[in-house]
PDB file of N, CA and C in Angstrom:
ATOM      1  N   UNK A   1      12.734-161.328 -37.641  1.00  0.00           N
ATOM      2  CA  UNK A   1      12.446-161.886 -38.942  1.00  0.00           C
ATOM      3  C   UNK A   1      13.068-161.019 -40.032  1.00  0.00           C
ATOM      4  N   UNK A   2      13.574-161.654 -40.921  1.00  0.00           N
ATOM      5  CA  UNK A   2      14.296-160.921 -42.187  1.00  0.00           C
ATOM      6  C   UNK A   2      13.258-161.270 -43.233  1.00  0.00           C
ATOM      7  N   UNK A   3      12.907-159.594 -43.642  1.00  0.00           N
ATOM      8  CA  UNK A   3      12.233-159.903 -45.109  1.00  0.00           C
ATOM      9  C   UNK A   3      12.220-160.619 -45.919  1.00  0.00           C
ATOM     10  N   UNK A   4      11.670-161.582 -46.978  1.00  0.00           N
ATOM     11  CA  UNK A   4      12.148-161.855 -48.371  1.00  0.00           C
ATOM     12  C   UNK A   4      11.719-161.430 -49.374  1.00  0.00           C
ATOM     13  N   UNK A   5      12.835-161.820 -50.369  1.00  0.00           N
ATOM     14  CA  UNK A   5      12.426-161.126 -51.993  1.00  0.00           C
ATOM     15  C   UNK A   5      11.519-161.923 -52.057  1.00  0.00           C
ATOM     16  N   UNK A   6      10.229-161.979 -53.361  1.00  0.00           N
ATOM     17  CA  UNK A   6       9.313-161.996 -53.667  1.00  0.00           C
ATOM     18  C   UNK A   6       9.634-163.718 -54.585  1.00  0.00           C
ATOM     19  N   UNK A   7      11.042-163.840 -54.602  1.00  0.00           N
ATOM     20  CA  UNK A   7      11.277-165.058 -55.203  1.00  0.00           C
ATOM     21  C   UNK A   7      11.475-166.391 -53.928  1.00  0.00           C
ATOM     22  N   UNK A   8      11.529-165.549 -52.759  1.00  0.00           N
ATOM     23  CA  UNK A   8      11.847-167.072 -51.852  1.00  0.00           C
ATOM     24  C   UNK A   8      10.353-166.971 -51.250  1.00  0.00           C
ATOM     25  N   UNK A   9      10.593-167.533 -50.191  1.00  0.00           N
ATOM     26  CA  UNK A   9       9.368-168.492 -49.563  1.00  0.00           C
ATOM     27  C   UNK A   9       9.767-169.216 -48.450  1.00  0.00           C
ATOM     28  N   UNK A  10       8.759-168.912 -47.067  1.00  0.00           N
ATOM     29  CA  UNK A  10       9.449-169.487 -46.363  1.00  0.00           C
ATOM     30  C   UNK A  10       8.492-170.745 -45.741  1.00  0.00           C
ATOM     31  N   UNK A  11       9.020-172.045 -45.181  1.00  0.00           N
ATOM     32  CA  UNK A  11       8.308-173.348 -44.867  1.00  0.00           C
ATOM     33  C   UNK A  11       8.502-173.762 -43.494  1.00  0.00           C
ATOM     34  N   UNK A  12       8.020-174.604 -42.413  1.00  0.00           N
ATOM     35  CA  UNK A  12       8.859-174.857 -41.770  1.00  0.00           C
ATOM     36  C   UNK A  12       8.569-176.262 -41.927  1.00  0.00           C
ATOM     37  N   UNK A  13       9.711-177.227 -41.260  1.00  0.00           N
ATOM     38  CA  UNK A  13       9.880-178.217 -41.580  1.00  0.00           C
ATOM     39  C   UNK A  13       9.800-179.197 -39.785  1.00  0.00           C
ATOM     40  N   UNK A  14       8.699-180.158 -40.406  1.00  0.00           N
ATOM     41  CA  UNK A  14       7.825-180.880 -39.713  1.00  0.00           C
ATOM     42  C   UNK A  14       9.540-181.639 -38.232  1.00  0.00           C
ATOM     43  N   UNK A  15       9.273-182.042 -36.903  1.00  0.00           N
ATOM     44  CA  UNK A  15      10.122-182.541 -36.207  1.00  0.00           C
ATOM     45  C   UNK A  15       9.819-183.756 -36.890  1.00  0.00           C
ATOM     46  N   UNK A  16      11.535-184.421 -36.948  1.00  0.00           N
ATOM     47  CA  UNK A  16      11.677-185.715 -38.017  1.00  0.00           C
ATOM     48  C   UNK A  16      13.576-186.420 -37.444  1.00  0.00           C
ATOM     49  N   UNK A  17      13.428-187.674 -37.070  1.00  0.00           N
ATOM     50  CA  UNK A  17      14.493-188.408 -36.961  1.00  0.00           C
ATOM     51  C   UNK A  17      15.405-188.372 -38.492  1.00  0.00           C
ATOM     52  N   UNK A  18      16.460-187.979 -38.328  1.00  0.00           N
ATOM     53  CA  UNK A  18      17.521-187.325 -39.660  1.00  0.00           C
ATOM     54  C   UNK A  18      18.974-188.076 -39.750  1.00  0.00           C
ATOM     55  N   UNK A  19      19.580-188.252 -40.811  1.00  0.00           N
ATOM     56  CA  UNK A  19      20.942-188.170 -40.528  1.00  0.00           C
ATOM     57  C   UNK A  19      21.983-187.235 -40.275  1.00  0.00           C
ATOM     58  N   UNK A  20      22.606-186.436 -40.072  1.00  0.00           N
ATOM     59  CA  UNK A  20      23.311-184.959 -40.239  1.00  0.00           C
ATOM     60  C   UNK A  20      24.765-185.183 -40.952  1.00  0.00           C
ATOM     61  N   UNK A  21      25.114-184.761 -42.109  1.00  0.00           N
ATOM     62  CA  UNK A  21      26.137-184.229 -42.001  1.00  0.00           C
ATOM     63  C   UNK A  21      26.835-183.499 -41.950  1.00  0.00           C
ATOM     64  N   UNK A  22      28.002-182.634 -41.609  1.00  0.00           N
ATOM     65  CA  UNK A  22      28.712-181.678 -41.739  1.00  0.00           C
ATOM     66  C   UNK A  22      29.201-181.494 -42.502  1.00  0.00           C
ATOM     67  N   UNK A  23      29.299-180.439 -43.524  1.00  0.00           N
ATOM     68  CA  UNK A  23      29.682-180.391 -44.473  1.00  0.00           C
ATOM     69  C   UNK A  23      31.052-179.127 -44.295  1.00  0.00           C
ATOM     70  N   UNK A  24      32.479-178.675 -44.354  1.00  0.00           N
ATOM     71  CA  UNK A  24      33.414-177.679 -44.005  1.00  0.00           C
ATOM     72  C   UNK A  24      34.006-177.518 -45.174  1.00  0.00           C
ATOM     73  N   UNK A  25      33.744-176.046 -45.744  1.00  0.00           N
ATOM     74  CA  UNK A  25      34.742-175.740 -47.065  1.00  0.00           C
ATOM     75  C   UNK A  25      33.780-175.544 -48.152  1.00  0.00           C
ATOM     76  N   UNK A  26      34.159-174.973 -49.374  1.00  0.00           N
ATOM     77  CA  UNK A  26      33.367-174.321 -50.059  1.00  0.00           C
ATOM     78  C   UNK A  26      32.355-175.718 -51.229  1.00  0.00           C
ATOM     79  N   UNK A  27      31.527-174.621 -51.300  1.00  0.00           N
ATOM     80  CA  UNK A  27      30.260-175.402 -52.035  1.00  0.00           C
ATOM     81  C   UNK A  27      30.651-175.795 -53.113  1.00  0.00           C
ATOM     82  N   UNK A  28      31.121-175.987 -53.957  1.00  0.00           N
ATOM     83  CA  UNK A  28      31.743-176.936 -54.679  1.00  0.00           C
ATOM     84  C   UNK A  28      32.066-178.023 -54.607  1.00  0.00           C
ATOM     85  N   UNK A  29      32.471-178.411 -53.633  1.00  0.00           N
ATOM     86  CA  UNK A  29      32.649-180.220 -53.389  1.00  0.00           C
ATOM     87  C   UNK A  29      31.280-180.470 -52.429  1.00  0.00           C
ATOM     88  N   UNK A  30      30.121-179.626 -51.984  1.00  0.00           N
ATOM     89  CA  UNK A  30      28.691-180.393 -51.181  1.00  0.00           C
ATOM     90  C   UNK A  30      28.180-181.167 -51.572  1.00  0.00           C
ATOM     91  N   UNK A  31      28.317-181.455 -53.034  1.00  0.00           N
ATOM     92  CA  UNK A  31      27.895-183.459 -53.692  1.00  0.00           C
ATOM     93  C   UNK A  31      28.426-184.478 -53.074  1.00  0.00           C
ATOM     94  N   UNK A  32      30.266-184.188 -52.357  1.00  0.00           N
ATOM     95  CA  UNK A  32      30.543-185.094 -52.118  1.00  0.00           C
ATOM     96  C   UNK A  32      29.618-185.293 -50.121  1.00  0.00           C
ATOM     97  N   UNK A  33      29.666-184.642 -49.910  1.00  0.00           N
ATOM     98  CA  UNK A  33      28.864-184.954 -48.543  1.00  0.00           C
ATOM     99  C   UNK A  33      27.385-185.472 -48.231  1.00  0.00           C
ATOM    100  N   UNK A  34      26.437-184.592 -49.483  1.00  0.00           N
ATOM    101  CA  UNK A  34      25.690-185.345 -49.952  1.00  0.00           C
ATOM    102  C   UNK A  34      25.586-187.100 -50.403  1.00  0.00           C
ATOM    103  N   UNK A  35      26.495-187.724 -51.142  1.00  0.00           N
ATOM    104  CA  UNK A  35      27.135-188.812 -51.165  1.00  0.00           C
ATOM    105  C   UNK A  35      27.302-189.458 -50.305  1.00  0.00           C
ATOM    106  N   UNK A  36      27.756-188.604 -49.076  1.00  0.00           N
ATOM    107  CA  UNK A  36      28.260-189.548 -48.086  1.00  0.00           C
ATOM    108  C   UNK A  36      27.479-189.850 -46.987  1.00  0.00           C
ATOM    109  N   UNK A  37      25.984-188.666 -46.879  1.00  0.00           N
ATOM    110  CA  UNK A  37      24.892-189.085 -46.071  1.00  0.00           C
ATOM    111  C   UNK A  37      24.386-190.294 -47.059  1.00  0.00           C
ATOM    112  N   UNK A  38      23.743-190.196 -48.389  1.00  0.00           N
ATOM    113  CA  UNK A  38      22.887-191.472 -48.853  1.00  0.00           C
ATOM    114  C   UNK A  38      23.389-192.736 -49.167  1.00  0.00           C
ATOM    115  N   UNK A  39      24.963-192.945 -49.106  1.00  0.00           N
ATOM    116  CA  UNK A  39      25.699-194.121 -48.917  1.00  0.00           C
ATOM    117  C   UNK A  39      25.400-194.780 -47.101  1.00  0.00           C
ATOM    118  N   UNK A  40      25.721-193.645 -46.523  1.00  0.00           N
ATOM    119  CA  UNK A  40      25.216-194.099 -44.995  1.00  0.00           C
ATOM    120  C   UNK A  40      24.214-194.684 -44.824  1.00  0.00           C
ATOM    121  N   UNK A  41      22.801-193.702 -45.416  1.00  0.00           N
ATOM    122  CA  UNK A  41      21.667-193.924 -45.228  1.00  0.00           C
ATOM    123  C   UNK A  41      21.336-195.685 -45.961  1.00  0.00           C
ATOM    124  N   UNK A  42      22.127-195.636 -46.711  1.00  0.00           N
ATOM    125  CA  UNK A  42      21.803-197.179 -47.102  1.00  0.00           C
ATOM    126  C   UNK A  42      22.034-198.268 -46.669  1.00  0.00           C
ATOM    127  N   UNK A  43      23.682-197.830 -46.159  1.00  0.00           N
ATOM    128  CA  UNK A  43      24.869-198.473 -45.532  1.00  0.00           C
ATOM    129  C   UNK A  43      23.634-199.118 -44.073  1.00  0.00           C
ATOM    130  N   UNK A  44      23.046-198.420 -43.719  1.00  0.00           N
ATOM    131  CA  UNK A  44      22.599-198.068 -42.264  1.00  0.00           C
ATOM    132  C   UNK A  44      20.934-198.987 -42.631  1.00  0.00           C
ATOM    133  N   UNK A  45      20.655-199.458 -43.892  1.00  0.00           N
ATOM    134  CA  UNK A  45      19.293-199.676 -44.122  1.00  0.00           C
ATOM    135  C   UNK A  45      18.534-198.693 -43.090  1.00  0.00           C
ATOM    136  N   UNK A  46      18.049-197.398 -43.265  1.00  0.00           N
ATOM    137  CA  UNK A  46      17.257-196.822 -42.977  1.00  0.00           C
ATOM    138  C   UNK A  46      16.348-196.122 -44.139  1.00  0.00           C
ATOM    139  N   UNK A  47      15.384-196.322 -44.220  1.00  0.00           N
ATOM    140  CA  UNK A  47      14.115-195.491 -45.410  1.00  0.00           C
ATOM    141  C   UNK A  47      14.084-194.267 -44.978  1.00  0.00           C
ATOM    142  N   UNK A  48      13.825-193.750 -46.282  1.00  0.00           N
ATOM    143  CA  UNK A  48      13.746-192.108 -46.045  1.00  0.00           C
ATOM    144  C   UNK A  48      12.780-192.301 -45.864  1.00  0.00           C
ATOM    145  N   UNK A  49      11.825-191.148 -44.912  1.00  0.00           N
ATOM    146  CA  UNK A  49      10.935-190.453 -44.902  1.00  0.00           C
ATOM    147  C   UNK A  49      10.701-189.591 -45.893  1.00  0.00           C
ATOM    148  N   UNK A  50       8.899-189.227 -45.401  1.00  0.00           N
ATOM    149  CA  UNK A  50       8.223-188.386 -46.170  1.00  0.00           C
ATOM    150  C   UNK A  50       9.020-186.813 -46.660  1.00  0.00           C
ATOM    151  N   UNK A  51       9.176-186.497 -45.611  1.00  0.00           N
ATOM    152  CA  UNK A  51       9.916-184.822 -45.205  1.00  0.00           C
ATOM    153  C   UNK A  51      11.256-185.331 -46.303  1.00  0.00           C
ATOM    154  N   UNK A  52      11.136-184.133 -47.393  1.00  0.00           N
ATOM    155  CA  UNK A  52      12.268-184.099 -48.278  1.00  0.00           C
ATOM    156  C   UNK A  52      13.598-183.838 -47.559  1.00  0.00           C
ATOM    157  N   UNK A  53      14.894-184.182 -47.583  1.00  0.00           N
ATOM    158  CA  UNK A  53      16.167-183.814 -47.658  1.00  0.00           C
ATOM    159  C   UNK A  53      16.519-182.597 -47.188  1.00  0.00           C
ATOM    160  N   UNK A  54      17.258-182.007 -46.892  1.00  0.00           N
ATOM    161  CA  UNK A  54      17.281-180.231 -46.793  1.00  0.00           C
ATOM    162  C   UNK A  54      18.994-179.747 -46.453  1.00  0.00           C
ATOM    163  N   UNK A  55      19.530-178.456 -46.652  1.00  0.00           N
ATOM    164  CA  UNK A  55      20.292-178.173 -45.894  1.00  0.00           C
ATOM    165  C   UNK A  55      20.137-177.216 -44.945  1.00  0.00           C
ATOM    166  N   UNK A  56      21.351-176.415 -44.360  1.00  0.00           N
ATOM    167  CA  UNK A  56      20.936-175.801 -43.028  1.00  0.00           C
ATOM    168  C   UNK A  56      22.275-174.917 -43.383  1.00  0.00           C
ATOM    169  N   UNK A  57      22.968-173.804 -43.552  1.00  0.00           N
ATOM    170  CA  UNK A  57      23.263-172.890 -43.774  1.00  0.00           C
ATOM    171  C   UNK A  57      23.754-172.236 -42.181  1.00  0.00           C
ATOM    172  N   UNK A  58      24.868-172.438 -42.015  1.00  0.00           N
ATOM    173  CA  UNK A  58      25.539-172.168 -40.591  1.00  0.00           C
ATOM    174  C   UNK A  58      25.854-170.366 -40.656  1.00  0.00           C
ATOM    175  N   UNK A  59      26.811-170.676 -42.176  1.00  0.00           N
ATOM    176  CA  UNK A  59      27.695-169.086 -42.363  1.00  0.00           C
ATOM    177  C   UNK A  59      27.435-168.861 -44.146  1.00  0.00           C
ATOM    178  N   UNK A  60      27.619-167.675 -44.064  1.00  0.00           N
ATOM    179  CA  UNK A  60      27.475-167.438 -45.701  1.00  0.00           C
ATOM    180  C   UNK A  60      28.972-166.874 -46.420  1.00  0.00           C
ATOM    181  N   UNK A  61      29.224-167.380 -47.524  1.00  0.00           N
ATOM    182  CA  UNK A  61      30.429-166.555 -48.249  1.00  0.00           C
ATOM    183  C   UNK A  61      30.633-164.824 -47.583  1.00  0.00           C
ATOM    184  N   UNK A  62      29.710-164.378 -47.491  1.00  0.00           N
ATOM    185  CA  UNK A  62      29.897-163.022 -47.294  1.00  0.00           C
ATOM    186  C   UNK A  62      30.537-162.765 -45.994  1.00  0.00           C
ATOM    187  N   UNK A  63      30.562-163.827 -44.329  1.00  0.00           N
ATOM    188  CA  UNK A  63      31.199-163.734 -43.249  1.00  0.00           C
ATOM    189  C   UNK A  63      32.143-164.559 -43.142  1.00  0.00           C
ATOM    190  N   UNK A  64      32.564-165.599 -44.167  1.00  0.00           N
ATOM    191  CA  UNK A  64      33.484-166.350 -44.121  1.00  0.00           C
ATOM    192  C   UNK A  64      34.531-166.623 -45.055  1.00  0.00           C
ATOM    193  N   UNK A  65      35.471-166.870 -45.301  1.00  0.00           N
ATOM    194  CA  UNK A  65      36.294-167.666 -46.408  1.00  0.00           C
ATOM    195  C   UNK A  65      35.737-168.740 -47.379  1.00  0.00           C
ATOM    196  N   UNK A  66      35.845-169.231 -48.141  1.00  0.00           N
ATOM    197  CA  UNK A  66      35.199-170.106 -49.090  1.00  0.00           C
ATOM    198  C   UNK A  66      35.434-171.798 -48.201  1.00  0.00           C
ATOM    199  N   UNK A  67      36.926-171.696 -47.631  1.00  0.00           N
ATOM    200  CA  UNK A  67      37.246-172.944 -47.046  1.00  0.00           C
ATOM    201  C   UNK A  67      36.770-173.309 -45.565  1.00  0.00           C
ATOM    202  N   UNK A  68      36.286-171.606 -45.158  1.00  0.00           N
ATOM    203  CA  UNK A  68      35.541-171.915 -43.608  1.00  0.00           C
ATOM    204  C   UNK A  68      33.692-172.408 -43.789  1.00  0.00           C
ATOM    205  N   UNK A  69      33.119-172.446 -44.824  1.00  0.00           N
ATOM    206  CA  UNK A  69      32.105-172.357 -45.039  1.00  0.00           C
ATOM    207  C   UNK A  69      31.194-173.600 -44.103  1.00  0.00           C
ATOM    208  N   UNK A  70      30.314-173.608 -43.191  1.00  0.00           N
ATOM    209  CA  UNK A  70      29.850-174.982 -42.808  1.00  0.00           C
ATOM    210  C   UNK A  70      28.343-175.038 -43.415  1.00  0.00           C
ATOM    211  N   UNK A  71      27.902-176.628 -43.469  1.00  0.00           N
ATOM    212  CA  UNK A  71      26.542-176.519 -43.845  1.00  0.00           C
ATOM    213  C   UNK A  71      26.278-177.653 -43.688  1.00  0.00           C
ATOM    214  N   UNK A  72      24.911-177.745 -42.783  1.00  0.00           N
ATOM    215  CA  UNK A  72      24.621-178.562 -42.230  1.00  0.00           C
ATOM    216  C   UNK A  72      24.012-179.995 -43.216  1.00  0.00           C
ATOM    217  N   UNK A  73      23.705-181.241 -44.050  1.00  0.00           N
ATOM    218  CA  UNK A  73      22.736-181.761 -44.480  1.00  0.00           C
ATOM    219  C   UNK A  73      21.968-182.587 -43.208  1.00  0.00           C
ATOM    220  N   UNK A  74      20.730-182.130 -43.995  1.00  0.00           N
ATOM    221  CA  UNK A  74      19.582-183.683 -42.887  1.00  0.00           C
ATOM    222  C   UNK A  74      19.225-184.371 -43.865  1.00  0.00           C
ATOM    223  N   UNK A  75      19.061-185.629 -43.738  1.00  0.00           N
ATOM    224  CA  UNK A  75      18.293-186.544 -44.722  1.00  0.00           C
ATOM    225  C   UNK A  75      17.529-187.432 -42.970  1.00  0.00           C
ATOM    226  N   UNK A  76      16.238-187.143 -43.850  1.00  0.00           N
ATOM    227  CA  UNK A  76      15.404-187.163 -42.829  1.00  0.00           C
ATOM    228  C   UNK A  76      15.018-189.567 -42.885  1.00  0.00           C
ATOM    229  N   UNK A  77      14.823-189.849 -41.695  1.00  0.00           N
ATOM    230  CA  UNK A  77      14.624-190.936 -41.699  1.00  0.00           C
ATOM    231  C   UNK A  77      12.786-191.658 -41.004  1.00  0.00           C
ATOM    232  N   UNK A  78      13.075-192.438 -41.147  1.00  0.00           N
ATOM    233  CA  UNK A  78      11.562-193.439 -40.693  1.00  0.00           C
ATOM    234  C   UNK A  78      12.367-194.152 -39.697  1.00  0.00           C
ATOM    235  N   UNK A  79      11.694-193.946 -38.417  1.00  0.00           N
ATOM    236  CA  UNK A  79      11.943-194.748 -37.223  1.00  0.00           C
ATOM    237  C   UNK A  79      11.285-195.486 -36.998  1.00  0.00           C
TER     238      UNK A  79
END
């Protein structure tokens, strides 16, 4: 377990049927992937679920290049 500063907080997040996307390259364009799960998610008529949205954090700027960066989104669904 890694400490945290006094400003984060940690949750865990309930098992939940999701969409995933992959997101490759720096955080600056992650709206557009974002975009492209809730166009799906619509595309796909599936309702979100309760369980908010989230991402998932593969590598950080500090071990990677800005353009190697991956990150996972879930947008969580109702089965």
């Amino acid at each position: 377990n890694t400490p945290l500063g006094s400003e984060l907080v940690t949750c865990q997040i309930p098992d939940c049927s999701a969409i995933q996307v992959q997101h490759l390259g720096s955080y600056d364009h992650l709206g557009n992937a974002w975009s492209a799960g809730m166009m799906y998610q619509r595309y796909a008529k599936k309702k979100m679920a309760k369980t908010p949205p989230f991402e998932l954090y593969v590598n950080s700027p500090d071990q990677v290049e800005a353009g190697q960066l991956e990150t996972q989104i879930f947008i969580p669904v109702r089965t």
